[in-house]
Protein backbone atom coordinates (compact mmCIF):
# COMPACT_ATOMS: atom_id res chain seq x y z
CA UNK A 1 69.00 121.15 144.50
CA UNK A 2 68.54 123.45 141.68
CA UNK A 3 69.58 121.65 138.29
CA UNK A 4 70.47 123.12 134.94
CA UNK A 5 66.89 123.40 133.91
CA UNK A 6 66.03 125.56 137.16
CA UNK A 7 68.59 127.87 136.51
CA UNK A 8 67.82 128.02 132.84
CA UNK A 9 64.30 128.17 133.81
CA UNK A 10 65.35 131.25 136.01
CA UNK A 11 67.42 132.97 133.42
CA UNK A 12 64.88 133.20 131.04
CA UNK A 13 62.33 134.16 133.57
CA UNK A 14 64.51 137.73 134.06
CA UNK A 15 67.10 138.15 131.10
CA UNK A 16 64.69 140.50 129.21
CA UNK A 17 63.50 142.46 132.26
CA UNK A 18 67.00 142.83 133.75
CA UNK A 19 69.11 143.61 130.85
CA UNK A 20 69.81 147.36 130.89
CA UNK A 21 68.78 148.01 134.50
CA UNK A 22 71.13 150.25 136.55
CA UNK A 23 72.25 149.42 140.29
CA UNK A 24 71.22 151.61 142.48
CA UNK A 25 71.84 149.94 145.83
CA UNK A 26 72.73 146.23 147.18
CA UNK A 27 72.17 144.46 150.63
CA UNK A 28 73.81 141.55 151.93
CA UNK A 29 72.21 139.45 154.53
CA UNK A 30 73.88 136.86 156.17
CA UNK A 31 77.14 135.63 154.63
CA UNK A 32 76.69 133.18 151.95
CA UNK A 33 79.25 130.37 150.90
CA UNK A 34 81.98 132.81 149.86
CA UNK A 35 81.93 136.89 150.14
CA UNK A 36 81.32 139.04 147.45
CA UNK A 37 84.81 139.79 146.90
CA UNK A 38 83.83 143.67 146.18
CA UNK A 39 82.57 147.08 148.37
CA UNK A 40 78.96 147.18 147.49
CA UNK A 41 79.37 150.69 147.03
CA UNK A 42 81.34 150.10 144.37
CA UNK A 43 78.55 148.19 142.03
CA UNK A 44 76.23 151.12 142.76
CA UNK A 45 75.64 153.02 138.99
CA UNK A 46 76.47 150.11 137.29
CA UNK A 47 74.26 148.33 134.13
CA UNK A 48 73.62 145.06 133.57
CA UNK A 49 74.25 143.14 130.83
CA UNK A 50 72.39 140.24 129.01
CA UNK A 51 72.63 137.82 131.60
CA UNK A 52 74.10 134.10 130.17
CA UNK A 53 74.47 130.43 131.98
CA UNK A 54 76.91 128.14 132.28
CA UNK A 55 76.81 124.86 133.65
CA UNK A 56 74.72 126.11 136.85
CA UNK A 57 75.73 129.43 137.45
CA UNK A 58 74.20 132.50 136.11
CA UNK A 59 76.56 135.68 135.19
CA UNK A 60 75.17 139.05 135.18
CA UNK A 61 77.70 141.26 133.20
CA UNK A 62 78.25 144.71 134.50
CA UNK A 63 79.47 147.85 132.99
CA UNK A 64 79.34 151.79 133.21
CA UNK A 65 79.44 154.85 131.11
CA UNK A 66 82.96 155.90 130.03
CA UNK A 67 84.42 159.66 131.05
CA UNK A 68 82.80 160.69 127.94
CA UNK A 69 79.96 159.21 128.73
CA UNK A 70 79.35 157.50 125.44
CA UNK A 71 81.25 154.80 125.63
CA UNK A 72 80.74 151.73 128.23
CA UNK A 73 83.75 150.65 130.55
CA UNK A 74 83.41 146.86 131.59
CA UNK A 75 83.20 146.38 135.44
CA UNK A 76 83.46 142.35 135.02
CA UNK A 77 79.95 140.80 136.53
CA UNK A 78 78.29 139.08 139.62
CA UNK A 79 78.40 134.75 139.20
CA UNK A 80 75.16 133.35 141.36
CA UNK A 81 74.77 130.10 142.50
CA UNK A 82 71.47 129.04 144.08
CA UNK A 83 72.84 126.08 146.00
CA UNK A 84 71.20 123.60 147.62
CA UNK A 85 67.86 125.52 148.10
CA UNK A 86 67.96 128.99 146.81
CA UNK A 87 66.24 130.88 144.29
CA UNK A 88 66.09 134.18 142.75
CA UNK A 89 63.20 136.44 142.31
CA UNK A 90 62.89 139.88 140.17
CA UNK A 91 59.94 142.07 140.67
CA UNK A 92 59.25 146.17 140.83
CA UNK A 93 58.63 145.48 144.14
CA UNK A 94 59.25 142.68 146.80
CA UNK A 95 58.16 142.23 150.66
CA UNK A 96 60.97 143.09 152.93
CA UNK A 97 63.72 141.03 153.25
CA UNK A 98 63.14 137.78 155.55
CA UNK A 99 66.23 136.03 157.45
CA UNK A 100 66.45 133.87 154.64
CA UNK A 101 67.48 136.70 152.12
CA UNK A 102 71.00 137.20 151.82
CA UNK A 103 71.51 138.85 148.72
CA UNK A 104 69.40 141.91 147.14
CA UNK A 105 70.25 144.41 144.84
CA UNK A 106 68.11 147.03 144.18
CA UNK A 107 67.83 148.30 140.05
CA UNK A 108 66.68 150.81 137.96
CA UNK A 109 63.58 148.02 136.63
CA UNK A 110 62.81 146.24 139.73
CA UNK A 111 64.99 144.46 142.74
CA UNK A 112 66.68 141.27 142.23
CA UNK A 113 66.74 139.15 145.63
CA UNK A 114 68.15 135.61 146.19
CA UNK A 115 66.43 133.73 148.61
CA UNK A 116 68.58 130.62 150.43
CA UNK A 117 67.24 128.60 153.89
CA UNK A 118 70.45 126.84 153.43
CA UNK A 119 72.83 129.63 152.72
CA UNK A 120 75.04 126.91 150.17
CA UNK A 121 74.25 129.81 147.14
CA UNK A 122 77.07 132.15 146.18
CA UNK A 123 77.09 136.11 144.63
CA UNK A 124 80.69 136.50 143.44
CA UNK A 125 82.04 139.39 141.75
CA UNK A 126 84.78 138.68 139.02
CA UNK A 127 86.39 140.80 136.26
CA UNK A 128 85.40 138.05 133.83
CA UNK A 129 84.12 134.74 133.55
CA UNK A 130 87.36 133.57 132.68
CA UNK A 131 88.94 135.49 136.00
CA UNK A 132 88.99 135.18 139.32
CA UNK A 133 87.03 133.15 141.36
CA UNK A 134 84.61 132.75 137.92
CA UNK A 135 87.29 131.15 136.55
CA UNK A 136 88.37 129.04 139.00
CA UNK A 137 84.91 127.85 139.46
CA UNK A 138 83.95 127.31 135.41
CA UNK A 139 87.38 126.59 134.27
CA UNK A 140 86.56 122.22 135.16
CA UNK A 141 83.50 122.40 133.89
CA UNK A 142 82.04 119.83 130.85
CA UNK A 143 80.62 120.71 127.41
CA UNK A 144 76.90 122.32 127.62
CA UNK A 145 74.31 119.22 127.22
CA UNK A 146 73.35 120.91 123.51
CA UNK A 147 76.62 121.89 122.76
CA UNK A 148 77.29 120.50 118.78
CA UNK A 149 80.57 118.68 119.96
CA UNK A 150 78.86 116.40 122.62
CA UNK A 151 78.48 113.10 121.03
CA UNK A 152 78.32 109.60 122.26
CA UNK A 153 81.82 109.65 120.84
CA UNK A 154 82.85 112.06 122.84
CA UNK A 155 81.25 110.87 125.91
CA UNK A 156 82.18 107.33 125.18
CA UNK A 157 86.23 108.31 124.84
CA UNK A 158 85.93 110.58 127.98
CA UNK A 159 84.31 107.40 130.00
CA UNK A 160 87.12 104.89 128.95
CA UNK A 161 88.61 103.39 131.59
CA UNK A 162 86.69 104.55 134.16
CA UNK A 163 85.14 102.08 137.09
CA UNK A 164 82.50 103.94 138.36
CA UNK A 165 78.71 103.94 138.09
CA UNK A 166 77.66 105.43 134.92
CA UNK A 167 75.63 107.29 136.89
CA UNK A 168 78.37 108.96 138.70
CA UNK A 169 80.19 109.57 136.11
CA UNK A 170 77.39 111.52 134.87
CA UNK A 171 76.56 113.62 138.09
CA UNK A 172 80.63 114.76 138.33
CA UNK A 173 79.58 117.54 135.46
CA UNK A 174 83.70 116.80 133.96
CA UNK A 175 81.79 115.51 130.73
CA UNK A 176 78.77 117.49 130.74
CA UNK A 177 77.08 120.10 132.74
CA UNK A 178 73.23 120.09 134.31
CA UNK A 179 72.94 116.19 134.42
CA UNK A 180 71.59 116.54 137.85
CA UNK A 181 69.91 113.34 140.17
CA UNK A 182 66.57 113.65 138.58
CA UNK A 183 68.10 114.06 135.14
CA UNK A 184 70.12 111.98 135.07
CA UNK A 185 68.28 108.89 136.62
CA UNK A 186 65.92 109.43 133.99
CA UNK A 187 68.21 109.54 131.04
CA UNK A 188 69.36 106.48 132.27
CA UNK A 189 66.09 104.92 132.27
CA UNK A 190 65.14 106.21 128.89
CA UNK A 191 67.94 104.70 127.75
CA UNK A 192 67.71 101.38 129.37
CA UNK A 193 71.09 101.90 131.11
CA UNK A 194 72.05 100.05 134.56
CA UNK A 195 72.86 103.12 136.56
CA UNK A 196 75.53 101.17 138.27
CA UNK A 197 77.18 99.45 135.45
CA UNK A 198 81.18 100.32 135.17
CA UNK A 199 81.10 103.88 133.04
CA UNK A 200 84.34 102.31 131.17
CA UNK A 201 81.85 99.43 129.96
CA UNK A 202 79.32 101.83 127.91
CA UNK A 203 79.35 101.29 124.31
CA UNK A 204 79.44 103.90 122.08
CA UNK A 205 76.08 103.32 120.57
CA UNK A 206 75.11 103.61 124.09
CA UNK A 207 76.64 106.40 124.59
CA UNK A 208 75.66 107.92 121.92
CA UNK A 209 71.64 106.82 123.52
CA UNK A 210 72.33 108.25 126.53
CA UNK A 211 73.28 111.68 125.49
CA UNK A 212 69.95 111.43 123.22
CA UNK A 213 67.76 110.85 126.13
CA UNK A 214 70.01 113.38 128.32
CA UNK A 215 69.19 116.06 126.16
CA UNK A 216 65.73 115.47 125.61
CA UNK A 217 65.02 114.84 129.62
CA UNK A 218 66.87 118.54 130.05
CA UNK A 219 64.41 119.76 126.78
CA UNK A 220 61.36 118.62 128.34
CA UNK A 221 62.34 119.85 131.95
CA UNK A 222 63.19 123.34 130.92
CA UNK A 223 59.72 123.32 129.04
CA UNK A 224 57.85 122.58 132.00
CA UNK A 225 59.84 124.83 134.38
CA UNK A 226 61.76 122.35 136.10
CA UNK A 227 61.52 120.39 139.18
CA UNK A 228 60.13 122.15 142.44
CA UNK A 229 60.66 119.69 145.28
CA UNK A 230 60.91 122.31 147.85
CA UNK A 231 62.32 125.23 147.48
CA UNK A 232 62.71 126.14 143.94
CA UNK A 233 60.66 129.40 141.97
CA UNK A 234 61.66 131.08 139.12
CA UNK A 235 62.38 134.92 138.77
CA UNK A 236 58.44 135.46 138.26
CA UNK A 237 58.05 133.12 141.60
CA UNK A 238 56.30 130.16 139.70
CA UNK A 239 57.17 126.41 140.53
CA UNK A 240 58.06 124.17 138.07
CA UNK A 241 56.72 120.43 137.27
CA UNK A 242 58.95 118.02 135.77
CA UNK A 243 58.73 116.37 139.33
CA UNK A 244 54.97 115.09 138.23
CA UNK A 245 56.16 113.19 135.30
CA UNK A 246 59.23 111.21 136.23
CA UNK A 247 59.36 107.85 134.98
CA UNK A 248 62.15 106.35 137.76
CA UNK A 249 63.25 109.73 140.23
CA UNK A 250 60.87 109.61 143.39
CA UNK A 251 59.01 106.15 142.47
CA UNK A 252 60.82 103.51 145.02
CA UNK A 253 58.62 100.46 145.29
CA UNK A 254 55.73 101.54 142.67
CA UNK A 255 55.46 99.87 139.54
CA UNK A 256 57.59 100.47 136.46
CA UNK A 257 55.24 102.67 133.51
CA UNK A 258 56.27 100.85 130.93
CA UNK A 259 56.62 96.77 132.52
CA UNK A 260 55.31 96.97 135.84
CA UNK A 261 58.32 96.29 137.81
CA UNK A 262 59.03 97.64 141.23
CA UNK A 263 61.35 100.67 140.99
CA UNK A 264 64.07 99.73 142.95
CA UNK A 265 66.38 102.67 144.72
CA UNK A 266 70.09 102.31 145.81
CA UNK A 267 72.35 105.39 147.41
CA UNK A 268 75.54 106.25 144.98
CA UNK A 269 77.72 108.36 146.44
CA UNK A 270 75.37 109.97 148.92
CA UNK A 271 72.73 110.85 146.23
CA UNK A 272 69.58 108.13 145.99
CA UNK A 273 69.53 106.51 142.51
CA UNK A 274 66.65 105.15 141.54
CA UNK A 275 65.90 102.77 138.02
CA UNK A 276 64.09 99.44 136.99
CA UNK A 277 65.63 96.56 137.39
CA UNK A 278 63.91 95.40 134.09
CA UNK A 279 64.12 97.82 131.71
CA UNK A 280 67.62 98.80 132.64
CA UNK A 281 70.57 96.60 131.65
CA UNK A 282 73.88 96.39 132.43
């Protein structure tokens, strides 16, 4: 599943070659996890913004030329979600669209297509990011993982109490966003952390380790252009290749890189969860 890093990664892969396009036309292919919630007719001569990120969804802001045609009227924006397995390319040109392409709107600086086997991803027009289905979709989300006010404070307050996995309690985004599976097995090592001890039972100066290692795992990710497992590409269709370097995520049964260990892996709800039985404490 595309993480925080993949849709960074894909952000920057298209912000500069996007912003300022206008819309000239937009397919839909087969219906995605939720309709558009606009005519398409009705994006058509519309610019797009600077597109921005939160959590994982990426919102392209939209916006036309005024009756005096100076000024610029805002027309709210498109929130994508790749899912499960999708993945957006931007390119002057692209083949025609394959069964697997359900969204593609056609610009003034190339076409921007979303690509999903699984069909989990989501195009949803909104008048804001605070409105409409964007805001029922943001408005639960966490603090960014470099916002300035997450702190192992912070996270250690927001865990009190709480009987689940540590790991879980990472994954559920309330706290913080893009601490996906690989991510956030690999904080967890890092940091030496059981990822099933009780999240209530995390000291702060553990907490405070954890959301260290959590952003550096999402720094060094986002460097090397995330995780490509299967599906994922960036806007320029490059894979990414975090996936080559974990230290836990993907390793059941080899030995541990830094004591030799067997990695051991467990399933928390529904995801795999793999750590060291060594290095990690509870």
């Amino acid at each position: 599943m595309p993480e925080l890093p993949e849709v960074e990664v894909t952000r920057l892969s298209l912000v500069d070659r996007i912003l300022g396009a206008r819309v000239q036309a937009v397919r839909l292919g087969k219906p995605l996890r939720w309709p558009l919630g606009r005519p398409v007719d009705e994006l058509t001569g519309c610019e797009v913004g600077a597109v921005s990120r939160r959590g994982k969804y990426l919102w392209f802001p939209l916006s036309r030329l005024g009756p005096d045609g100076i000024g610029r009227l805002d027309e709210g924006g498109l929130l994508v979600h790749l899912g499960m397995s999708g993945s957006l390319g931007f390119a002057d040109q692209l083949p025609p669209p394959g069964p697997h392409d359900h969204f593609e709107m056609q610009t003034s600086q190339g076409v921007l297509r979303l690509t999903d086997p699984r069909r989990f991803g989501a195009v949803l027009w909104g008048p804001s990011l605070h409105e409409g289905w964007p805001g029922k979709l943001l408005s639960g989300l966490g603090l960014e993982p470099f916002d300035a006010g997450l702190t192992g404070r912070h996270v250690h307050e927001r865990l009190r109490g709480r009987r689940v996995p540590v790991k879980q309690a990472l994954l559920a985004g309330d706290i913080v966003v893009g601490a996906g599976n690989i991510y956030a097995c690999e904080a967890l090592f890092r940091s030496g952390i059981d990822p099933r001890l009780a999240a209530g039972k995390l000291s702060r100066p553990r907490a405070q380790k954890l959301v260290d290692e959590v952003q550096a795992v999402l720094r060094q990710a986002m460097a090397m252009g995330g995780s490509s497992l299967k599906d994922f590409k960036d806007a320029h269709g490059s894979q990414g290749h975090f996936q080559l370097s974990t230290m836990v995520y993907g390793r059941a049964g080899e030995p541990c890189r830094v004591c030799g260990t067997p990695i051991r892996r467990v399933v928390q709800g529904q995801r795999s969860t793999f750590f060291c039985p060594s290095c990690q404490k509870r």
